[in-house]
Protein backbone atom coordinates (compact mmCIF):
# COMPACT_ATOMS: atom_id res chain seq x y z
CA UNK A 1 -17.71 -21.90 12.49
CA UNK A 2 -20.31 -21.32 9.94
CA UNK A 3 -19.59 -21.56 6.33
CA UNK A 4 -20.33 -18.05 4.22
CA UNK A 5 -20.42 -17.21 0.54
CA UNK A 6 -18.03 -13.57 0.24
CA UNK A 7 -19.08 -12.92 -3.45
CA UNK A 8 -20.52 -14.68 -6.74
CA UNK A 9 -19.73 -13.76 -10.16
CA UNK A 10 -22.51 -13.59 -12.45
CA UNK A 11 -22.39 -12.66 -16.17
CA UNK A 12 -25.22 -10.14 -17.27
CA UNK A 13 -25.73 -7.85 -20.49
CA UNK A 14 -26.37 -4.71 -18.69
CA UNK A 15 -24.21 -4.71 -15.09
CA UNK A 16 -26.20 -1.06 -14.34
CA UNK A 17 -29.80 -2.69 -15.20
CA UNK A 18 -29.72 -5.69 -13.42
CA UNK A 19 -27.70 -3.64 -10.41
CA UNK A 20 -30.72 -1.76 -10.43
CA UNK A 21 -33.31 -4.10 -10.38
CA UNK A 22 -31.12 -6.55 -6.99
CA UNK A 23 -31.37 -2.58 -5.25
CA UNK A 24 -35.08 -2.08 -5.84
CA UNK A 25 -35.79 -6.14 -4.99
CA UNK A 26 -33.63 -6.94 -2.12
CA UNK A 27 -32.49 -3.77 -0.73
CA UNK A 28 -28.87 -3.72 -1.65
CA UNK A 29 -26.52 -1.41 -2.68
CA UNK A 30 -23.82 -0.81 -4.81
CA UNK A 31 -20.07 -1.85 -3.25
CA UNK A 32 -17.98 -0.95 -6.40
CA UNK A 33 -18.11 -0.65 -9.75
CA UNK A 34 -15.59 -0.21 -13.42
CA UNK A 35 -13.59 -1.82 -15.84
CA UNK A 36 -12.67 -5.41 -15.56
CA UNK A 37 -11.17 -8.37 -17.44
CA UNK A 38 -11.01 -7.99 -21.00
CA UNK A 39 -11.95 -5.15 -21.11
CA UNK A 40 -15.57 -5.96 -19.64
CA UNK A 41 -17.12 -3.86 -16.42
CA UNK A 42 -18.32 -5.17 -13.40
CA UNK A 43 -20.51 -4.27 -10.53
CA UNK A 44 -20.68 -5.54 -7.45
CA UNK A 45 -23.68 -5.72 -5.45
CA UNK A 46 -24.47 -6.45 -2.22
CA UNK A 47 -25.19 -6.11 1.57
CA UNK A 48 -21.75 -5.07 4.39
CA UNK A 49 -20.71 -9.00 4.18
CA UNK A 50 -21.35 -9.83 0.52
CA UNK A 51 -22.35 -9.25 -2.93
CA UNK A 52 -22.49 -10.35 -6.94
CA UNK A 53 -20.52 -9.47 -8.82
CA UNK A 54 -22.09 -8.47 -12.13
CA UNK A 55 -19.95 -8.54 -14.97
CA UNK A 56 -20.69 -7.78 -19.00
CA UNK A 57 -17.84 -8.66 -21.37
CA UNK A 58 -16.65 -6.83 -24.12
CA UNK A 59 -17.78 -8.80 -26.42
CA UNK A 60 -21.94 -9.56 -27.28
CA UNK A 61 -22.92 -12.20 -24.93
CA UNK A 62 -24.20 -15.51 -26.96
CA UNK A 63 -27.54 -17.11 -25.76
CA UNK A 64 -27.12 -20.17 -23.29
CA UNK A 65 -27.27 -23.80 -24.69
CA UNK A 66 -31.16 -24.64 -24.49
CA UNK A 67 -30.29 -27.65 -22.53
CA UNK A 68 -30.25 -27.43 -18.23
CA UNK A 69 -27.30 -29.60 -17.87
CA UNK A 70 -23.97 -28.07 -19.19
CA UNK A 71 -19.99 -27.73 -17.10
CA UNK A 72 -20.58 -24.51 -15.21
CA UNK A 73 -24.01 -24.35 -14.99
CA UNK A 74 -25.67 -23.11 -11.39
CA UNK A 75 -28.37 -25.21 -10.98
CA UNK A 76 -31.68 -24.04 -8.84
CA UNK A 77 -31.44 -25.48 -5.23
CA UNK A 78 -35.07 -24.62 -4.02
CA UNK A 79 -35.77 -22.55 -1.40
CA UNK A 80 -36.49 -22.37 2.05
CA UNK A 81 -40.65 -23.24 2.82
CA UNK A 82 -40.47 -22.30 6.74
């Protein structure tokens, strides 16, 4: 059985912008979308099988740490060169 990836949760400043930009670049759409923890909003976007899920807290978002290597960082993997 092969491994998949349901969902990722990403934190953005503007869910609707960057939900916009993921339809326009890879062709997917928007699953759901309203209020979440904290009072933040989320929307999730995605293909059928799986999506982010873009969420903006309440709260002004403060700038990341200018250093790569910090505890919950995603780090780039690379990419496929077939």
């Amino acid at each position: 059985m092969t491994a998949t990836l349901e969902h990722a949760n990403l934190c953005v400043s503007d869910p609707h912008k960057t939900a916009a930009w993921m339809e326009k670049i890879f062709g997917w759409h928007i699953r759901w979308q309203g209020p979440a923890l904290n009072g933040g909003y989320t929307v999730h976007v995605g293909s059928k099988s799986s999506y982010l899920a873009l969420y903006s807290p309440a709260e002004e978002l403060t700038p990341p740490p200018k250093t790569l290597f910090h505890q919950g960082r995603i780090e780039p993997s690379g990419r496929d060169r077939r």
